[in-house]
C-alpha atoms as a PDB file:
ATOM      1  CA  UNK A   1      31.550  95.569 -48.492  1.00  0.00           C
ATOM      2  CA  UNK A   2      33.720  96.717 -45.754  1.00  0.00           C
ATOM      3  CA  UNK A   3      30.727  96.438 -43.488  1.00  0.00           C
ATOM      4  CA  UNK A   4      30.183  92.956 -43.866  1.00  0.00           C
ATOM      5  CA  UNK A   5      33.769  91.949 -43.832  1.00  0.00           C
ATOM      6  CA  UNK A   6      35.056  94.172 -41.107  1.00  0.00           C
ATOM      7  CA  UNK A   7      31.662  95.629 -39.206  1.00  0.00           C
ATOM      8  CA  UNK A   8      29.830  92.621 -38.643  1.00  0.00           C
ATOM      9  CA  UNK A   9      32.422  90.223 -37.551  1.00  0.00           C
ATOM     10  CA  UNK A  10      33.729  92.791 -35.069  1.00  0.00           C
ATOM     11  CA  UNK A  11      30.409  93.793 -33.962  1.00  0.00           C
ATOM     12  CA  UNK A  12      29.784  89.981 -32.963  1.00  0.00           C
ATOM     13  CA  UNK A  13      33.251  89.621 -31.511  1.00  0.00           C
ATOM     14  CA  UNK A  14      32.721  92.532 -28.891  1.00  0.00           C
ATOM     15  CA  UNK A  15      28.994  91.631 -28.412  1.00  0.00           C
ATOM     16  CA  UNK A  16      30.091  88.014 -27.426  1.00  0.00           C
ATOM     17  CA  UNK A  17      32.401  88.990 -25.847  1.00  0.00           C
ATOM     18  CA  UNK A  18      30.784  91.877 -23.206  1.00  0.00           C
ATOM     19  CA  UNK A  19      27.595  89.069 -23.028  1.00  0.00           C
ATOM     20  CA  UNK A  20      29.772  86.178 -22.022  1.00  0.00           C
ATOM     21  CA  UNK A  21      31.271  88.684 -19.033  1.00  0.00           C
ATOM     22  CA  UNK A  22      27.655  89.349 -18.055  1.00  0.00           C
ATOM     23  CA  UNK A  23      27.221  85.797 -17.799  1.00  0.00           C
ATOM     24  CA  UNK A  24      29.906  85.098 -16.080  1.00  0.00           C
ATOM     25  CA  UNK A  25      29.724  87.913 -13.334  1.00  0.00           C
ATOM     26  CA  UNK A  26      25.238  87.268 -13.015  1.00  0.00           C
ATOM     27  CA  UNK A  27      26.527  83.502 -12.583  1.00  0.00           C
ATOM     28  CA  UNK A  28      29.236  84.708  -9.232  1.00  0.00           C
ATOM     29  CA  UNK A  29      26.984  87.709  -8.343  1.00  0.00           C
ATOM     30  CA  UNK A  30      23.071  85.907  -8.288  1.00  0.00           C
ATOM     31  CA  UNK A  31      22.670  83.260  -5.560  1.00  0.00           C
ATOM     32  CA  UNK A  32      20.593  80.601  -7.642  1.00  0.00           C
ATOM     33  CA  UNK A  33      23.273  80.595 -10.548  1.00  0.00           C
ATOM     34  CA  UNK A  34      26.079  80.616  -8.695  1.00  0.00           C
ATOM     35  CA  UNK A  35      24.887  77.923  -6.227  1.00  0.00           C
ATOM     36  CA  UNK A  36      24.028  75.968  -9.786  1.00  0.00           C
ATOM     37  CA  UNK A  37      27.350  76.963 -11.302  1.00  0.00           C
ATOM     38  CA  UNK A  38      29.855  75.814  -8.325  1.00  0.00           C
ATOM     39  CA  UNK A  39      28.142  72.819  -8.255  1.00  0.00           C
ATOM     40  CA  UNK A  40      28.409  71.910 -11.784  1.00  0.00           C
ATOM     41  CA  UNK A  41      31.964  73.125 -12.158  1.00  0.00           C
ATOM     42  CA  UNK A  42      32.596  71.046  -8.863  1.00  0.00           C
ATOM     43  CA  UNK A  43      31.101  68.039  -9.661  1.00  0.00           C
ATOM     44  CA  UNK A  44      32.119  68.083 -13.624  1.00  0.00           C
ATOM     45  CA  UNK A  45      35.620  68.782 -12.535  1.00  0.00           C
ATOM     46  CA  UNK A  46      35.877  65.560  -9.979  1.00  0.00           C
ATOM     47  CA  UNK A  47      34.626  62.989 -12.259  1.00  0.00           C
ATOM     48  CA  UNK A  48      37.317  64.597 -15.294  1.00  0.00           C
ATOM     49  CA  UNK A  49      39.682  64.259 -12.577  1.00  0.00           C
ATOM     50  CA  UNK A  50      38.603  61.195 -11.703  1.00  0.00           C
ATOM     51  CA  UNK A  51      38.120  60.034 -15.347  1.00  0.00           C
ATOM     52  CA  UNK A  52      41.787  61.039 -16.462  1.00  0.00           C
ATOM     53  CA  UNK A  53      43.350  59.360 -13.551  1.00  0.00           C
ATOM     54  CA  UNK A  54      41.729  56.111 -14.321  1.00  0.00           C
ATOM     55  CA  UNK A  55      42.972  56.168 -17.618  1.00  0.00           C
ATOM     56  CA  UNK A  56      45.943  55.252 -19.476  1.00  0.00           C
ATOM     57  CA  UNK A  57      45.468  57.902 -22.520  1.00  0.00           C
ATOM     58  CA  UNK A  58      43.980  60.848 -20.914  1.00  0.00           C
ATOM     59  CA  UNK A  59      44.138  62.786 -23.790  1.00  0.00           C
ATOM     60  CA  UNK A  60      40.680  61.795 -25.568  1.00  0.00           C
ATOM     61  CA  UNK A  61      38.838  62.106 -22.053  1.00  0.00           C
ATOM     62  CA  UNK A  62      40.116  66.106 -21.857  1.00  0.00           C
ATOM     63  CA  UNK A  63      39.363  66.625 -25.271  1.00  0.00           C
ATOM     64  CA  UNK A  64      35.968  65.833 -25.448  1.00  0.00           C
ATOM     65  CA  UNK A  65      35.783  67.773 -22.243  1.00  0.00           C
ATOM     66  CA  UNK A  66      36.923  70.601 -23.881  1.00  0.00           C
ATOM     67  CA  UNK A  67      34.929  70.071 -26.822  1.00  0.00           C
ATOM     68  CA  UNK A  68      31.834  69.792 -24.736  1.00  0.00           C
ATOM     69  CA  UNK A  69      32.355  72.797 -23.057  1.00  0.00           C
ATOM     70  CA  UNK A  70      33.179  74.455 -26.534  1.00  0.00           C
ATOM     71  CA  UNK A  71      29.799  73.482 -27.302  1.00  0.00           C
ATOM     72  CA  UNK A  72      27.563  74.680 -24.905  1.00  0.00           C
ATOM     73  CA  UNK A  73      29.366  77.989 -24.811  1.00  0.00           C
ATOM     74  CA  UNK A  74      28.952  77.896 -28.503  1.00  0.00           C
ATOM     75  CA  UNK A  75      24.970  77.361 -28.240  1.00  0.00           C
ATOM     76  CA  UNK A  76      24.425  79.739 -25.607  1.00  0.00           C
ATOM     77  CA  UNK A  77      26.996  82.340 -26.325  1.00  0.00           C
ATOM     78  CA  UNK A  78      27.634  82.749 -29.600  1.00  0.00           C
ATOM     79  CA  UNK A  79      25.010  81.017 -31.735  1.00  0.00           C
ATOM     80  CA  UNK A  80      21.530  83.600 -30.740  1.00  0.00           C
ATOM     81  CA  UNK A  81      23.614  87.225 -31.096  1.00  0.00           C
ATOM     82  CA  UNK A  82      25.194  85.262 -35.009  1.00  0.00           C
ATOM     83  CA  UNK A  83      21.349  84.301 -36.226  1.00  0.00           C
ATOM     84  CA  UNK A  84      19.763  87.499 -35.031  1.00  0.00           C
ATOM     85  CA  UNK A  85      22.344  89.569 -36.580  1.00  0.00           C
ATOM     86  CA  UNK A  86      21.826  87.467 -39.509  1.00  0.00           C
ATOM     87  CA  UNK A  87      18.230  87.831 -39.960  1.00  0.00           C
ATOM     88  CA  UNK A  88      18.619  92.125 -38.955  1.00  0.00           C
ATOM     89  CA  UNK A  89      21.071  92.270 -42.000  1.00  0.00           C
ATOM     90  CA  UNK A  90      19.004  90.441 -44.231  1.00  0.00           C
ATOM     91  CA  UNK A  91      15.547  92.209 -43.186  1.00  0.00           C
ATOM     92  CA  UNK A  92      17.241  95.612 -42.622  1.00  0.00           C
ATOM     93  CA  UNK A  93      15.965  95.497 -38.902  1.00  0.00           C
ATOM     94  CA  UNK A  94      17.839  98.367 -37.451  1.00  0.00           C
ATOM     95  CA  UNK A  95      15.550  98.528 -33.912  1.00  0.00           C
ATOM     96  CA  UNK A  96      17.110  98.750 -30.787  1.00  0.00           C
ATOM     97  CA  UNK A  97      14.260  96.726 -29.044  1.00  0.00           C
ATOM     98  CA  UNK A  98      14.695  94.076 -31.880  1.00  0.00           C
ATOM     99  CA  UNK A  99      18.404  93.197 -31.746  1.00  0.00           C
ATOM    100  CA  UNK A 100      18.178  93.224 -27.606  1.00  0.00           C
ATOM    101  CA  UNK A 101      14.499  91.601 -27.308  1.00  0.00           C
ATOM    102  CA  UNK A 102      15.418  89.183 -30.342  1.00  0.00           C
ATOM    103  CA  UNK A 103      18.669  87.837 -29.268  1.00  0.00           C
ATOM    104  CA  UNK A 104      17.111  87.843 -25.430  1.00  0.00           C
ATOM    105  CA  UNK A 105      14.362  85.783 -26.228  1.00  0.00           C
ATOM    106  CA  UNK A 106      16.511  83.181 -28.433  1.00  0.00           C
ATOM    107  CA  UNK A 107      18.943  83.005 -25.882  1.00  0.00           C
ATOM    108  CA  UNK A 108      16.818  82.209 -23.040  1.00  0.00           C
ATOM    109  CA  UNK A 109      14.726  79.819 -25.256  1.00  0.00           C
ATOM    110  CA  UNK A 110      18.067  77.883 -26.047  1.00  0.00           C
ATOM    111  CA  UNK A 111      17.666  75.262 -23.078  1.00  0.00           C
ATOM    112  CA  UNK A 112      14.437  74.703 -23.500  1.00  0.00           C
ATOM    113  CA  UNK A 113      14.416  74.060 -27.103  1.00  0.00           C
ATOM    114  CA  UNK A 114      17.556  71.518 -27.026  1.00  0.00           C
ATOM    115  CA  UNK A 115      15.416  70.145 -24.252  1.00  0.00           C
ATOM    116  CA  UNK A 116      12.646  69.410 -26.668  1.00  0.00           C
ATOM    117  CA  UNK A 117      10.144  67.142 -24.213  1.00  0.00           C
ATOM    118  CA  UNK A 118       7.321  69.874 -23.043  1.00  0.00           C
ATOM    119  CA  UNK A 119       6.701  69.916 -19.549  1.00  0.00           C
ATOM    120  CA  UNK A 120       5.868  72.298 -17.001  1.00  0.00           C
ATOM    121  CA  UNK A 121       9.284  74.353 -15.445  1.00  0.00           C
ATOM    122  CA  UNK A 122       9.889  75.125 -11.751  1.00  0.00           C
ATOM    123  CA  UNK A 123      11.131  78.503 -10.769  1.00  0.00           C
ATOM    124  CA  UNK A 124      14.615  77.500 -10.738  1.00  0.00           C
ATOM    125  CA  UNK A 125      14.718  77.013 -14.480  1.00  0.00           C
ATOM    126  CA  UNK A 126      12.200  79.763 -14.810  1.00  0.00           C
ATOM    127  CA  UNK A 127      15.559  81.673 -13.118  1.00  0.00           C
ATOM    128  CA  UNK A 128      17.877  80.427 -15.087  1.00  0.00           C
ATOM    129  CA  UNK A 129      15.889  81.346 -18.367  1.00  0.00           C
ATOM    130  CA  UNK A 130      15.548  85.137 -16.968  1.00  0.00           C
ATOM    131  CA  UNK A 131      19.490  85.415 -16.544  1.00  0.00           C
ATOM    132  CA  UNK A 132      20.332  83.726 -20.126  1.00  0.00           C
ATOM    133  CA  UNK A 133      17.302  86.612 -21.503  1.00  0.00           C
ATOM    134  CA  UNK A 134      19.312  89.334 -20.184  1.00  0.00           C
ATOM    135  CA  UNK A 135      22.609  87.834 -21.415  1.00  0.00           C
ATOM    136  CA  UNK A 136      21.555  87.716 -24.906  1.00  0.00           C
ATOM    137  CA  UNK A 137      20.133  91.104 -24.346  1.00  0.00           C
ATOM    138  CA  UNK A 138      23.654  92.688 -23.596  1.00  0.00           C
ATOM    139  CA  UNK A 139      24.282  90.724 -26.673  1.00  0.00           C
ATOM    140  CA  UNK A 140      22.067  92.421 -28.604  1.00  0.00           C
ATOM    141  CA  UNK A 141      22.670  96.101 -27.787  1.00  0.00           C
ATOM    142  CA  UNK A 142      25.900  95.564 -27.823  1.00  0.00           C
ATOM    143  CA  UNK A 143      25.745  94.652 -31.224  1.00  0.00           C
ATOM    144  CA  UNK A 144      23.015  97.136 -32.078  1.00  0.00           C
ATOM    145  CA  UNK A 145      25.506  99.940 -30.514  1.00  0.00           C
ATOM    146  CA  UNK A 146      28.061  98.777 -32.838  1.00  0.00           C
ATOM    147  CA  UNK A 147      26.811  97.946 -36.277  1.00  0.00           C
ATOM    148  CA  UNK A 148      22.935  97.026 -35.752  1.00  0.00           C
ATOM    149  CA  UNK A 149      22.041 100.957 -36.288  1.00  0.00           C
ATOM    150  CA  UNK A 150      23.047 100.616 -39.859  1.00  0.00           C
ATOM    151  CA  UNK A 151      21.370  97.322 -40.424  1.00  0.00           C
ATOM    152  CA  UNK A 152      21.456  96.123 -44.223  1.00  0.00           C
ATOM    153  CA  UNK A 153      23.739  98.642 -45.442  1.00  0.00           C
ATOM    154  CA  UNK A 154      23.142 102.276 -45.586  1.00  0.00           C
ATOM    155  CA  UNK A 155      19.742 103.827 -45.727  1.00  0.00           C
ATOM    156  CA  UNK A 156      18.293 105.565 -48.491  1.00  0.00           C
ATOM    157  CA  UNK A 157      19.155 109.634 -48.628  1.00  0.00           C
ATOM    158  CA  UNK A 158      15.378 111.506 -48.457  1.00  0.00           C
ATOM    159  CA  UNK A 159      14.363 112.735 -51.627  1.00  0.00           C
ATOM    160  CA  UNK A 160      15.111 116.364 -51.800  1.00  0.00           C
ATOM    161  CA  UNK A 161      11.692 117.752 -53.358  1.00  0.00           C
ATOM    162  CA  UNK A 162      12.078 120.273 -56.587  1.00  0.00           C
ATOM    163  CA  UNK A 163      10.682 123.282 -56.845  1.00  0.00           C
ATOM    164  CA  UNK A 164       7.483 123.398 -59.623  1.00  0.00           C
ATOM    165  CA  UNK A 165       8.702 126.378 -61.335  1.00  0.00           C
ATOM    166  CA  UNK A 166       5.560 127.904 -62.355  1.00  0.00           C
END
């Protein structure tokens, strides 16, 4: 019981928390990603600028900024290392290479399945997909350091065989 009240939660907390700091250093440190990031955070930040100073209640405008932001960090951060630990408690997957391959994979597959239209990707997103794999791998052995070893509770004490007595 402690486990899932304490444990878990915790375990998630630090995991999101060590994965988001990956992202955010792989999104200063790799060319591509950063070049992609200071243009979005430039750009984004003008037209809220621009949008706030236009208006006479700015409030709304930087709240669903905010709240957009929220989200996305939400879906990319949070949401893949939550479900996988989910599904590891429930199936009592307690493998390294699951927790880290599982919540890589989801995590990189996150734009592409909001995106939803198939098409073919160009390297650039092909990029972008690698570094959000490796996030949600830190996720995942983060987590898998933490509480995913134990996965579903404790595991069952070997049978200690009897002696036949004959």
């Amino acid at each position: 019981m402690i486990r899932w009240l304490i444990l878990i939660p915790f375990a998630l907390l630090i995991a999101i928390g060590v994965s988001s700091l990956f992202f955010f250093i792989a999104s200063m440190i790799d060319p591509l990603m950063a070049t992609l990031t200071g243009e979005t955070l430039f750009v984004g930040f003008w037209n809220l600028v621009d949008a706030v100073f236009s208006s006479d209640d700015p409030g709304p405008i930087v709240a669903d900024a905010m709240l957009s932001v929220g989200r996305i960090m939400f879906t990319l951060l949070v949401l893949p290392p939550l479900v996988i630990a989910i599904i590891s408690e429930v199936l009592k997957m307690r493998s390294l290479l699951w927790h880290a391959l599982a919540t890589g994979v989801l995590t990189a597959s996150v734009p592409w399945i909001l995106r939803g239209a198939a098409r073919v990707a160009n390297p650039a997103e092909l990029h972008v997909s690698a570094i959000l794999g490796l996030t949600g791998a830190v996720a995942g052995f983060v987590y898998w350091a933490i509480a995913g070893r134990d996965a579903g509770g404790n595991r069952p004490s070997p049978s200690v065989p009897t002696p036949s007595g004959s």
